[in-house]
PDB file of N, CA and C in Angstrom:
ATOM      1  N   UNK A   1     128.312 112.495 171.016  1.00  0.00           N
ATOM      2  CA  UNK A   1     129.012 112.982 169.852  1.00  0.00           C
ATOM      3  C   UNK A   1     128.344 112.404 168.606  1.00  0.00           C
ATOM      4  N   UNK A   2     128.068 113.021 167.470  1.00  0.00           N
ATOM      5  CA  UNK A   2     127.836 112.924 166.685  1.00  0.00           C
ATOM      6  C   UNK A   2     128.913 112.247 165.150  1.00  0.00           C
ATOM      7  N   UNK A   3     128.628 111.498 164.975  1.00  0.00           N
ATOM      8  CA  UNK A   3     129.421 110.710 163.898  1.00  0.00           C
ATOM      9  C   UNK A   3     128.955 111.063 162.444  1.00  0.00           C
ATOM     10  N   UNK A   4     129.838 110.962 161.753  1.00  0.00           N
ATOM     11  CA  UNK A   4     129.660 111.461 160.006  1.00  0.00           C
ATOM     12  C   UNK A   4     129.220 109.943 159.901  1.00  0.00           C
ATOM     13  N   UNK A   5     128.316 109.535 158.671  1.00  0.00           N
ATOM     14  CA  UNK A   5     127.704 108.138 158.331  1.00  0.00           C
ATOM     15  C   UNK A   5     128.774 107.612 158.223  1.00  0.00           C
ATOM     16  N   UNK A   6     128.750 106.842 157.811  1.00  0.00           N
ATOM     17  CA  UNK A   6     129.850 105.259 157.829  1.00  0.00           C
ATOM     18  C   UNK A   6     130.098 105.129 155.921  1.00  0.00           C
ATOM     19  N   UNK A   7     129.109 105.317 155.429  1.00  0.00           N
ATOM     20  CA  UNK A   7     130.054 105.755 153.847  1.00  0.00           C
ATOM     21  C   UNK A   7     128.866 106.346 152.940  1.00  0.00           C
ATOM     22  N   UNK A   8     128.735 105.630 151.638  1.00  0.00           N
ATOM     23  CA  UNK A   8     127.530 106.424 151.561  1.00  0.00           C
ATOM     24  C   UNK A   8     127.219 105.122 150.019  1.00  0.00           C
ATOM     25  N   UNK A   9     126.041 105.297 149.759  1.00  0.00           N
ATOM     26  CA  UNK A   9     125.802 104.753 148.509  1.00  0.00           C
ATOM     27  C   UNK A   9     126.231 105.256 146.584  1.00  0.00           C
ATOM     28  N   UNK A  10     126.616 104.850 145.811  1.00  0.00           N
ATOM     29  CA  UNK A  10     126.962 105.371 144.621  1.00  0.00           C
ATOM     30  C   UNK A  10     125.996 104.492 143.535  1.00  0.00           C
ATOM     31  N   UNK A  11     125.445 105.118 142.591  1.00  0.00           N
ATOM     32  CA  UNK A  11     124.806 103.963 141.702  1.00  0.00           C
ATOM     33  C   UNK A  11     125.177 103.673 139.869  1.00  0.00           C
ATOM     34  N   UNK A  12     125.748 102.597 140.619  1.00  0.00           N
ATOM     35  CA  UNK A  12     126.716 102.245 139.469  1.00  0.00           C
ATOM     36  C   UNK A  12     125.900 100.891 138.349  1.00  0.00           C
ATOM     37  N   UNK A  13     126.685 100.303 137.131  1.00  0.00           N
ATOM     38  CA  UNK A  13     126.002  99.422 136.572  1.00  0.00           C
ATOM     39  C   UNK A  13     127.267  98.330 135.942  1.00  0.00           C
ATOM     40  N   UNK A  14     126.283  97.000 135.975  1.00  0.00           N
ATOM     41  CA  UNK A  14     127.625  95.722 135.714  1.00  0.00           C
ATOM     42  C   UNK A  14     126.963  95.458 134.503  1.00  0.00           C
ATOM     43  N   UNK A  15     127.018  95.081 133.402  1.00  0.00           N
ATOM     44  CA  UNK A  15     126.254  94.300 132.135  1.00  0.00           C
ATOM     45  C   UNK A  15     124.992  94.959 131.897  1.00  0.00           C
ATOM     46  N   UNK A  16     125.001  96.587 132.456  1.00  0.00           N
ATOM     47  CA  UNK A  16     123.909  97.212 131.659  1.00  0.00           C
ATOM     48  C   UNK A  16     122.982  96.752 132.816  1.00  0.00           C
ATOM     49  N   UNK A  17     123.148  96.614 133.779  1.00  0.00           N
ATOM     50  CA  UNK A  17     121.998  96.246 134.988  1.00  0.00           C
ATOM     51  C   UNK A  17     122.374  96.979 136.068  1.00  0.00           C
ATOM     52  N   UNK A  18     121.466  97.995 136.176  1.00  0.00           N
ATOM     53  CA  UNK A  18     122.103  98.930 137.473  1.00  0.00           C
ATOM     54  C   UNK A  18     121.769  98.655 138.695  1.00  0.00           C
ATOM     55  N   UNK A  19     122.430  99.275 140.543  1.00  0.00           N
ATOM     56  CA  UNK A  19     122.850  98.725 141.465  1.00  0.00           C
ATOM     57  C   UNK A  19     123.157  99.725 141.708  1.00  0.00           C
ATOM     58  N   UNK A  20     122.886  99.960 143.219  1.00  0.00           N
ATOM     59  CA  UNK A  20     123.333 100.550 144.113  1.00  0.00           C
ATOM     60  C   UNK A  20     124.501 100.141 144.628  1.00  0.00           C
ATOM     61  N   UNK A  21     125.619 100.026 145.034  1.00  0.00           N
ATOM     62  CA  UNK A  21     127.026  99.983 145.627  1.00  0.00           C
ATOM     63  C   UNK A  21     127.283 100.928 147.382  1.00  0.00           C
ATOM     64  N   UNK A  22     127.484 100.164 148.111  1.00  0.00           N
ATOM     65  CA  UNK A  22     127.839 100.716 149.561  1.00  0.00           C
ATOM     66  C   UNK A  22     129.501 101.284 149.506  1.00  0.00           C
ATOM     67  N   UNK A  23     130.023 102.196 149.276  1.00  0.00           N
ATOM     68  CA  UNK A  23     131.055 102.407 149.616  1.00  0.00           C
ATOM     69  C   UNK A  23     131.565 103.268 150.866  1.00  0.00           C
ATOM     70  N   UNK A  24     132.585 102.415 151.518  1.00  0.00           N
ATOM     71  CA  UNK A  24     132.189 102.730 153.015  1.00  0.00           C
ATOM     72  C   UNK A  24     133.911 104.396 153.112  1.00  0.00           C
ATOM     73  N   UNK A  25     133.395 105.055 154.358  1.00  0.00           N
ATOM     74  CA  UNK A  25     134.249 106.073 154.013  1.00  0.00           C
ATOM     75  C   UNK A  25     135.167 105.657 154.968  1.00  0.00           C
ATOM     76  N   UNK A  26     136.278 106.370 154.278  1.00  0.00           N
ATOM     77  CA  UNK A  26     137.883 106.333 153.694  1.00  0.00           C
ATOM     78  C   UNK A  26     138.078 106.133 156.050  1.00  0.00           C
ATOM     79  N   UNK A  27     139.449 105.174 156.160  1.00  0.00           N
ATOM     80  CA  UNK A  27     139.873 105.176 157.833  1.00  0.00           C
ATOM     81  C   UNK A  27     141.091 105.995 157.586  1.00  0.00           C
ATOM     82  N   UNK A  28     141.550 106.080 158.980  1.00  0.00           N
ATOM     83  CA  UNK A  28     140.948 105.792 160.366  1.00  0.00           C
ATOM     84  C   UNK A  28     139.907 106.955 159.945  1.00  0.00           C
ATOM     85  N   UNK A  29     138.897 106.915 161.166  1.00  0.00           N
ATOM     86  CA  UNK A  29     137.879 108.130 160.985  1.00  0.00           C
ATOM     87  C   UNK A  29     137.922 109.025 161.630  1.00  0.00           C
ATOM     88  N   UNK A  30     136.810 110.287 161.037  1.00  0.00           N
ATOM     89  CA  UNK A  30     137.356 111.605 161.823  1.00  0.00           C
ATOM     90  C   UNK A  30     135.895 112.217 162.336  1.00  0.00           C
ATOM     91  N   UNK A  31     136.178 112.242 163.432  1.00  0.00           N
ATOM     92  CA  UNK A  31     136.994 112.168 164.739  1.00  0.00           C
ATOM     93  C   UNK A  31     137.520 110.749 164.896  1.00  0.00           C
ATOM     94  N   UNK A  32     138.575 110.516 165.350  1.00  0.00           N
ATOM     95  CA  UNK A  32     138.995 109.058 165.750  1.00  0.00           C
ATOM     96  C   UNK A  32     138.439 108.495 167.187  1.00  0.00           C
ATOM     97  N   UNK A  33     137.780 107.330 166.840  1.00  0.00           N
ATOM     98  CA  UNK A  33     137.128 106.830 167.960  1.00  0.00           C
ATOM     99  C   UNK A  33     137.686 106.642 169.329  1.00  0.00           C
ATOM    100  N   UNK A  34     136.759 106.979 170.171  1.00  0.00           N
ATOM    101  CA  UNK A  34     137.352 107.453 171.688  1.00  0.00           C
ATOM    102  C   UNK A  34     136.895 105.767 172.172  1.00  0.00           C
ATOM    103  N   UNK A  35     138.188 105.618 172.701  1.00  0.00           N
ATOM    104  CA  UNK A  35     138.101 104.230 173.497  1.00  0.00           C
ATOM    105  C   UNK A  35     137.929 104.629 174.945  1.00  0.00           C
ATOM    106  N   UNK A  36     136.065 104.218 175.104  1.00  0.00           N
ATOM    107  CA  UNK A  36     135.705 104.673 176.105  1.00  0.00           C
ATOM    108  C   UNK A  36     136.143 102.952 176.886  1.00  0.00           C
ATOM    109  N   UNK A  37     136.221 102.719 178.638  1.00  0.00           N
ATOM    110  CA  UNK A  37     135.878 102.209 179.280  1.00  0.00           C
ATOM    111  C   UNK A  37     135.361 101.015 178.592  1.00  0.00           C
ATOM    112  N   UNK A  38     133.987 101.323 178.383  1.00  0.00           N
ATOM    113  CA  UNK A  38     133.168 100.057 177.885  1.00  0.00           C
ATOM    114  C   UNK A  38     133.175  99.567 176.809  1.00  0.00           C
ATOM    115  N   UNK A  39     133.794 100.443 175.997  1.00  0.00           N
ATOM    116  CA  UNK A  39     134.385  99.913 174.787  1.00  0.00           C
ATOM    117  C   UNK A  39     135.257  98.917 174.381  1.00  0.00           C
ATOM    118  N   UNK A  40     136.527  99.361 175.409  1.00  0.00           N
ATOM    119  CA  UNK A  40     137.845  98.885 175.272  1.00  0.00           C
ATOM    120  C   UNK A  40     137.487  97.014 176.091  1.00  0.00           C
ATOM    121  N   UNK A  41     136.107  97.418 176.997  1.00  0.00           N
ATOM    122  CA  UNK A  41     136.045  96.094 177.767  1.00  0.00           C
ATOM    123  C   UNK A  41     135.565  95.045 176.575  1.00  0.00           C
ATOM    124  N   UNK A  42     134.542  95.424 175.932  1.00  0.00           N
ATOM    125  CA  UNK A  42     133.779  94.724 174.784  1.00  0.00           C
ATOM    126  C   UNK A  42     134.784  94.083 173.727  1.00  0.00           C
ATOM    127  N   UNK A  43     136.235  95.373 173.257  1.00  0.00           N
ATOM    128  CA  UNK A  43     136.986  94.810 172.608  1.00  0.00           C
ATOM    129  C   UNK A  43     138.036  93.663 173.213  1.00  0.00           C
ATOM    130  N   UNK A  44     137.876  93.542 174.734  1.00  0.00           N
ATOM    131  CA  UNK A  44     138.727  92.709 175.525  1.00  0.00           C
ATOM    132  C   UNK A  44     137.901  91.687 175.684  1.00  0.00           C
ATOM    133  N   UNK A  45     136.759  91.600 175.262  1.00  0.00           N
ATOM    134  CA  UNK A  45     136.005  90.237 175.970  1.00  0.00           C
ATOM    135  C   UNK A  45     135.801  89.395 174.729  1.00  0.00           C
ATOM    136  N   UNK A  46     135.894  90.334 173.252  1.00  0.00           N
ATOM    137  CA  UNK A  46     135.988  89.699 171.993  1.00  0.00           C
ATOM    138  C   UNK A  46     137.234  89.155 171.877  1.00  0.00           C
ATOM    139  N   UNK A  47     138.342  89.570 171.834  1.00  0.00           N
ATOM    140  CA  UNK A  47     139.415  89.157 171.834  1.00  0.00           C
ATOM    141  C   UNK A  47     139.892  87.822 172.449  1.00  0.00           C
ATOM    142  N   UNK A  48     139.052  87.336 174.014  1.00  0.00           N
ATOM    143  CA  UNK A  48     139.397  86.626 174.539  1.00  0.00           C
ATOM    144  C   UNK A  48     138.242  85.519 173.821  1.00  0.00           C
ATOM    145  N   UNK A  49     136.892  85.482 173.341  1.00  0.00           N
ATOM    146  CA  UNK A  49     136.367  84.934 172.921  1.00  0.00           C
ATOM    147  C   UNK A  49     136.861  84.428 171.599  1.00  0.00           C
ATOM    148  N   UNK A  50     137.696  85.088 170.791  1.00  0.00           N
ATOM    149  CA  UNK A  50     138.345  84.321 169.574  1.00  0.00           C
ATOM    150  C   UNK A  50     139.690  83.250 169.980  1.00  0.00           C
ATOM    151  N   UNK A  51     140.294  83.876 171.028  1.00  0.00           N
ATOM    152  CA  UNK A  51     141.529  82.855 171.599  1.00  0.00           C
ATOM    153  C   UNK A  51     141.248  81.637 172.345  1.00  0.00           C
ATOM    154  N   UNK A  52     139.738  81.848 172.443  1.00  0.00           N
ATOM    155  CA  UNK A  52     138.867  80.467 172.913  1.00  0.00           C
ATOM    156  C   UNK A  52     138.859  79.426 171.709  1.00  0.00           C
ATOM    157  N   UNK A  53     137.832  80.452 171.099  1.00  0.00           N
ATOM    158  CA  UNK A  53     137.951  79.079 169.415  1.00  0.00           C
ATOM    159  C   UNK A  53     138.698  78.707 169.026  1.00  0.00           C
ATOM    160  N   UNK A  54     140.250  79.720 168.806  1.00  0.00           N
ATOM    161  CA  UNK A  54     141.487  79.184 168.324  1.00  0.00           C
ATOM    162  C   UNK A  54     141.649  78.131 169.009  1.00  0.00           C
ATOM    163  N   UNK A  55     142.053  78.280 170.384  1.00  0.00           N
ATOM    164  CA  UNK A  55     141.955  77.156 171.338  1.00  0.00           C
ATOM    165  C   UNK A  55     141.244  75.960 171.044  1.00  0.00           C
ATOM    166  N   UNK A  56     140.036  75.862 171.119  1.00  0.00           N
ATOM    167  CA  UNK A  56     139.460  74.819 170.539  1.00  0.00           C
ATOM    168  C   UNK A  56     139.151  74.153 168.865  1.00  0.00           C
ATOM    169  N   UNK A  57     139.978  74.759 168.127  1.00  0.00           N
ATOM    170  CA  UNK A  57     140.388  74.584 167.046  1.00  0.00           C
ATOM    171  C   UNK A  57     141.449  73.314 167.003  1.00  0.00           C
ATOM    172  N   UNK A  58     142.438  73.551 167.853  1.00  0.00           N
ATOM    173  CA  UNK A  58     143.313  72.620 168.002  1.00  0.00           C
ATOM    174  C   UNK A  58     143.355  71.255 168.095  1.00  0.00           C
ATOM    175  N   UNK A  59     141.968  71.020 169.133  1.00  0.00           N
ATOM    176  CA  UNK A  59     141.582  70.025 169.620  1.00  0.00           C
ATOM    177  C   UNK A  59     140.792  69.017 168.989  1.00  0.00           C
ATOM    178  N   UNK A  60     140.070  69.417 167.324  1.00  0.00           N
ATOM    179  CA  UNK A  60     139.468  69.004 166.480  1.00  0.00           C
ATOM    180  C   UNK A  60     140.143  68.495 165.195  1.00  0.00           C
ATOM    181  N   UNK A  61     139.931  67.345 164.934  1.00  0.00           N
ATOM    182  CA  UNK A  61     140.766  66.798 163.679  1.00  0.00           C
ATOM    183  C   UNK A  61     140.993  67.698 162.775  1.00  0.00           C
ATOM    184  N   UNK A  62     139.455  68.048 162.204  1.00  0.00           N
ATOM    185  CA  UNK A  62     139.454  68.995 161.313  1.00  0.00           C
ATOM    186  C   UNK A  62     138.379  69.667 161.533  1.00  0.00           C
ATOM    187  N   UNK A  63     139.032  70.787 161.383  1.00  0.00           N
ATOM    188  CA  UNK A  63     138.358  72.195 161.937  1.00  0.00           C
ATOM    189  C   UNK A  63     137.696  73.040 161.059  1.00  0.00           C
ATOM    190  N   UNK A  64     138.015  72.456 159.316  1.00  0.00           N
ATOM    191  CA  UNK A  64     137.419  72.870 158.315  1.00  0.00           C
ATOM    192  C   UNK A  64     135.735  72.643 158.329  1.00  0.00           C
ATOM    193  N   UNK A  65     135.605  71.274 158.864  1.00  0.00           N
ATOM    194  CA  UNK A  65     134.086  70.416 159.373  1.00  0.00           C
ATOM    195  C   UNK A  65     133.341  71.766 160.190  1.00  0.00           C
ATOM    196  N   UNK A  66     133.948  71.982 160.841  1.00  0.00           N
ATOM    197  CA  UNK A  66     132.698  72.995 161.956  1.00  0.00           C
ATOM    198  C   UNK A  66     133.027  74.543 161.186  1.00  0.00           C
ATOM    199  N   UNK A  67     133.943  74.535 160.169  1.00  0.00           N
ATOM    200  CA  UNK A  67     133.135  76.062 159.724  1.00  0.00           C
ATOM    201  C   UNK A  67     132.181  75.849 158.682  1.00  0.00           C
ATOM    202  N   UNK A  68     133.094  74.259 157.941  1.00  0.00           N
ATOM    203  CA  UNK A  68     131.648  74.260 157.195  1.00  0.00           C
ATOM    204  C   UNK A  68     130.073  74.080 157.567  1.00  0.00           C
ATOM    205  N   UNK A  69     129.673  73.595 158.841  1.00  0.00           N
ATOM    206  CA  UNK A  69     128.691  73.432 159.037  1.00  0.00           C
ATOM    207  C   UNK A  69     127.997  74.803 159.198  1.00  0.00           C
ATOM    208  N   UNK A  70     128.964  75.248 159.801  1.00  0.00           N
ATOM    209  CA  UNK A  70     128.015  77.825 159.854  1.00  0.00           C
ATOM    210  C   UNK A  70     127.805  78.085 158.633  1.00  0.00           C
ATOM    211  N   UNK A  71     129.179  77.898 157.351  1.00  0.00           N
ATOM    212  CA  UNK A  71     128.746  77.941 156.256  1.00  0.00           C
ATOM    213  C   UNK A  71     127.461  77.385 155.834  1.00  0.00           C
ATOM    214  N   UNK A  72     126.707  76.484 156.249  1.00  0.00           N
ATOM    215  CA  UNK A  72     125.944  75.868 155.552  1.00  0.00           C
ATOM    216  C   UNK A  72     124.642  76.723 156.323  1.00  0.00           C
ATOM    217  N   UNK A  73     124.561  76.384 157.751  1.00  0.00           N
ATOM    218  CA  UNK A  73     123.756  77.116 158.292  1.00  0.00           C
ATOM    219  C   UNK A  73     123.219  78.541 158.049  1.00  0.00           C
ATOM    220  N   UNK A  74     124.260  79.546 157.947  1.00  0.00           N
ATOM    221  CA  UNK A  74     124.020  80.611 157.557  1.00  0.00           C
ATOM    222  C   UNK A  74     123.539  80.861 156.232  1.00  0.00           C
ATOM    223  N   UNK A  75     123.707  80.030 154.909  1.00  0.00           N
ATOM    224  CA  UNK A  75     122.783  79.746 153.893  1.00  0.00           C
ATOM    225  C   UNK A  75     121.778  79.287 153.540  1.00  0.00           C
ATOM    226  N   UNK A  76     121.371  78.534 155.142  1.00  0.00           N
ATOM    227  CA  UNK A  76     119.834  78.051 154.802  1.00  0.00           C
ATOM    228  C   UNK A  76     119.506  79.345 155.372  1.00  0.00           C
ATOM    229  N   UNK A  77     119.753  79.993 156.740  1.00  0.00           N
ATOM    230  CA  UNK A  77     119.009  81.843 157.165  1.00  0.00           C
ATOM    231  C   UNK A  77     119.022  82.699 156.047  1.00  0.00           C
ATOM    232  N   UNK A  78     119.725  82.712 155.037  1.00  0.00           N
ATOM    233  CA  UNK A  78     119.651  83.811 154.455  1.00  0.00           C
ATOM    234  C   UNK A  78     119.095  83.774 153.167  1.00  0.00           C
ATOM    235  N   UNK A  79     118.671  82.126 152.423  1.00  0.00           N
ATOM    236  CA  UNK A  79     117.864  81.513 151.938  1.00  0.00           C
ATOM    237  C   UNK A  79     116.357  81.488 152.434  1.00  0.00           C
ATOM    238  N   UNK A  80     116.098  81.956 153.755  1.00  0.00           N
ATOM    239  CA  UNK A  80     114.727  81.668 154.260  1.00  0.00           C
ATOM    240  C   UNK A  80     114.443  83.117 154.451  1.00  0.00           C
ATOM    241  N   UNK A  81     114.848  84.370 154.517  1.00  0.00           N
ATOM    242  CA  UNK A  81     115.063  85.574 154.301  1.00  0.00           C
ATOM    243  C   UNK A  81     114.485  85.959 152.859  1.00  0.00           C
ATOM    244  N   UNK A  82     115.123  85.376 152.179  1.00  0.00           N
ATOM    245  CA  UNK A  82     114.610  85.261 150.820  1.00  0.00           C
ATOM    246  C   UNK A  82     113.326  84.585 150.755  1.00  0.00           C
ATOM    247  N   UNK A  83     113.215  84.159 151.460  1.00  0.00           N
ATOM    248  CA  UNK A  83     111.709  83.274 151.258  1.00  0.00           C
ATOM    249  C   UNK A  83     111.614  81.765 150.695  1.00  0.00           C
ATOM    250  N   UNK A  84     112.675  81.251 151.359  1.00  0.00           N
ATOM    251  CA  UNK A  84     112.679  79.849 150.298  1.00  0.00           C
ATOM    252  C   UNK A  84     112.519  79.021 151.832  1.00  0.00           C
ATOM    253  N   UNK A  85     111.902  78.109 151.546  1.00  0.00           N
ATOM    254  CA  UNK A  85     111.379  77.301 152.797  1.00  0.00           C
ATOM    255  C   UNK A  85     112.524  76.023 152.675  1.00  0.00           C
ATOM    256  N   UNK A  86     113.406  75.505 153.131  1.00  0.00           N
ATOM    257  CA  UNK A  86     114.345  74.909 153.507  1.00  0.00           C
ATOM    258  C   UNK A  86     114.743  75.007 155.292  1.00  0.00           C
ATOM    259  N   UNK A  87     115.512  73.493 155.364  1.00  0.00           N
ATOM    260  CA  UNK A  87     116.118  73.426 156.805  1.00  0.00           C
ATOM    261  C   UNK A  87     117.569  73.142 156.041  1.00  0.00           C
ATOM    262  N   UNK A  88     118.274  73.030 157.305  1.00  0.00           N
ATOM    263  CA  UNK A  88     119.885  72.733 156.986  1.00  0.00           C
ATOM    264  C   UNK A  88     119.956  70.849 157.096  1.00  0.00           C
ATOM    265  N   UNK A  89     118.680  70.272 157.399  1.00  0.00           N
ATOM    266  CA  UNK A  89     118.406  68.926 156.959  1.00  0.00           C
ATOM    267  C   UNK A  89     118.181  68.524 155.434  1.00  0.00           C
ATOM    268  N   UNK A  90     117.891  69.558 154.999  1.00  0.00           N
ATOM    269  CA  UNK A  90     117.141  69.043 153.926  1.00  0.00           C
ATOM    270  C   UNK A  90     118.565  69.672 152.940  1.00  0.00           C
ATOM    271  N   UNK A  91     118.792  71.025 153.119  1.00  0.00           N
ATOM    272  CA  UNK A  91     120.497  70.822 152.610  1.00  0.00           C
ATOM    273  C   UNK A  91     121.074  69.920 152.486  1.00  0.00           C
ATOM    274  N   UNK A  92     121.359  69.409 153.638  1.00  0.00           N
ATOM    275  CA  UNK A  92     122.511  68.113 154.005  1.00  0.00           C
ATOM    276  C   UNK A  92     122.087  67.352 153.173  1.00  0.00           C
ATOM    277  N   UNK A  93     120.680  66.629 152.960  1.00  0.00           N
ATOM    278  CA  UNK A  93     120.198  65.780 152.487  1.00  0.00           C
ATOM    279  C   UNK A  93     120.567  65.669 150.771  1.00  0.00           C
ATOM    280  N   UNK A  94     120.200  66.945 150.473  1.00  0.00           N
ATOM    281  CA  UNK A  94     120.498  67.233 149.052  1.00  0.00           C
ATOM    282  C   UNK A  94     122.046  67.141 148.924  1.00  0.00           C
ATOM    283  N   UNK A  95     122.904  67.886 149.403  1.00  0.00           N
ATOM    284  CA  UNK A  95     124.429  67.727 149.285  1.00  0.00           C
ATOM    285  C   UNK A  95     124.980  66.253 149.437  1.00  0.00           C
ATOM    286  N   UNK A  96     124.370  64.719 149.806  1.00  0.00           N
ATOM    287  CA  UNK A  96     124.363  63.787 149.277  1.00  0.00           C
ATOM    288  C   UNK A  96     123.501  62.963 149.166  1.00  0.00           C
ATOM    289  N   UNK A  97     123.005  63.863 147.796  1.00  0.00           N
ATOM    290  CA  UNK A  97     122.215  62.908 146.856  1.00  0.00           C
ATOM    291  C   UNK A  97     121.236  62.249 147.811  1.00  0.00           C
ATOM    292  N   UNK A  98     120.001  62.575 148.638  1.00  0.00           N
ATOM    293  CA  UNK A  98     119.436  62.222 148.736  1.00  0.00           C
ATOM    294  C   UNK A  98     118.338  63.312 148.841  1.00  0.00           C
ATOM    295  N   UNK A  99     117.007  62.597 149.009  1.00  0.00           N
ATOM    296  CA  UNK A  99     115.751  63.621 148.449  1.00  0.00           C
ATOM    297  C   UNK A  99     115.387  63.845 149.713  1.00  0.00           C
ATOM    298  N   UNK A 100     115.251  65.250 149.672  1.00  0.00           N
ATOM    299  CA  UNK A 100     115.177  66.048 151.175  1.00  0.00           C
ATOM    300  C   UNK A 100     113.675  65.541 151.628  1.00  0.00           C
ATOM    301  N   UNK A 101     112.663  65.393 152.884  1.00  0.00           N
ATOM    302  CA  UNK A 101     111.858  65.371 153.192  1.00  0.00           C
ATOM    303  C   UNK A 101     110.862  63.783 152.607  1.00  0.00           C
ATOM    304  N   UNK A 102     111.591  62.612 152.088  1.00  0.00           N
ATOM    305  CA  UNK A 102     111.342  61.468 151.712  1.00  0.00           C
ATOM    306  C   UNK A 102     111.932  60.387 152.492  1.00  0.00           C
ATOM    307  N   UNK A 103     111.270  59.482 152.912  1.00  0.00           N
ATOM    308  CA  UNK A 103     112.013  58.579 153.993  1.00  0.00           C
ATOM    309  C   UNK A 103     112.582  57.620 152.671  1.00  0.00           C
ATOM    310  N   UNK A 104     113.613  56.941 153.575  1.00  0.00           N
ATOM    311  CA  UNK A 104     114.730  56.238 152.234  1.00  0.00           C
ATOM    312  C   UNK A 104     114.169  54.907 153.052  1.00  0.00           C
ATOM    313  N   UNK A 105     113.897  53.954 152.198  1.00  0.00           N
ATOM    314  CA  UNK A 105     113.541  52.590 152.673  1.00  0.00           C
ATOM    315  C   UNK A 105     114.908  51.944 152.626  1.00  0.00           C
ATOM    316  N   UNK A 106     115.213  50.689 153.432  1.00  0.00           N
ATOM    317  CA  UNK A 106     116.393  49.836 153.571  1.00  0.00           C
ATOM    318  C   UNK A 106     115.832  48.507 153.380  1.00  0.00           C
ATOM    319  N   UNK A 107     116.232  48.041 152.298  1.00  0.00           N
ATOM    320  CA  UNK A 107     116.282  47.026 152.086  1.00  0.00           C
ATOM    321  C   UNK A 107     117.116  45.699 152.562  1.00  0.00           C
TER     322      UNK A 107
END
């Protein structure tokens, strides 16, 4: 079956600087998606994979710590995408005050 695109682009402008904009089309969709078999399994195996993390959410002091660390991670990938040569060491490093890629002597 053939599907209508998923929305379409409009080109709009913020401060006189123009941009393309994704606007996605209007739900549920038409035709309404057929919950095939393998579908419905994929949406059952996601489902059980989030009631895992919740699960192990519990078990962590703070649980804010391990999203911030994806947060961080996923900004050095999408920083290196861009072309900027960074690790999530050298992040860390910078986020306290210290100089990324310099050994710190101890006195």
């Amino acid at each position: 079956m053939q599907r209508p695109t998923p929305g379409r682009y409009v080109r709009v402008a913020a401060a006189d600087e123009p941009f393309q904009a994704f606007v996605p089309a209007p739900l549920p969709p038409d035709p309404p998606v057929a919950w095939s078999h393998a579908l419905r399994r994929g949406f059952d195996d996601a489902l059980v994979a989030l009631g895992r993390l919740d699960a192990i959410t519990a078990h962590l002091p703070n649980a804010s710590l391990l999203l911030y660390s994806f947060v961080r991670k996923e900004a050095v990938l999408s920083s290196q995408i861009e072309g900027t040569q960074s690790s999530l060491a050298d992040l860390l490093l910078y986020e306290v005050d210290e100089d990324p890629g310099v050994p710190v002597e101890h006195t």
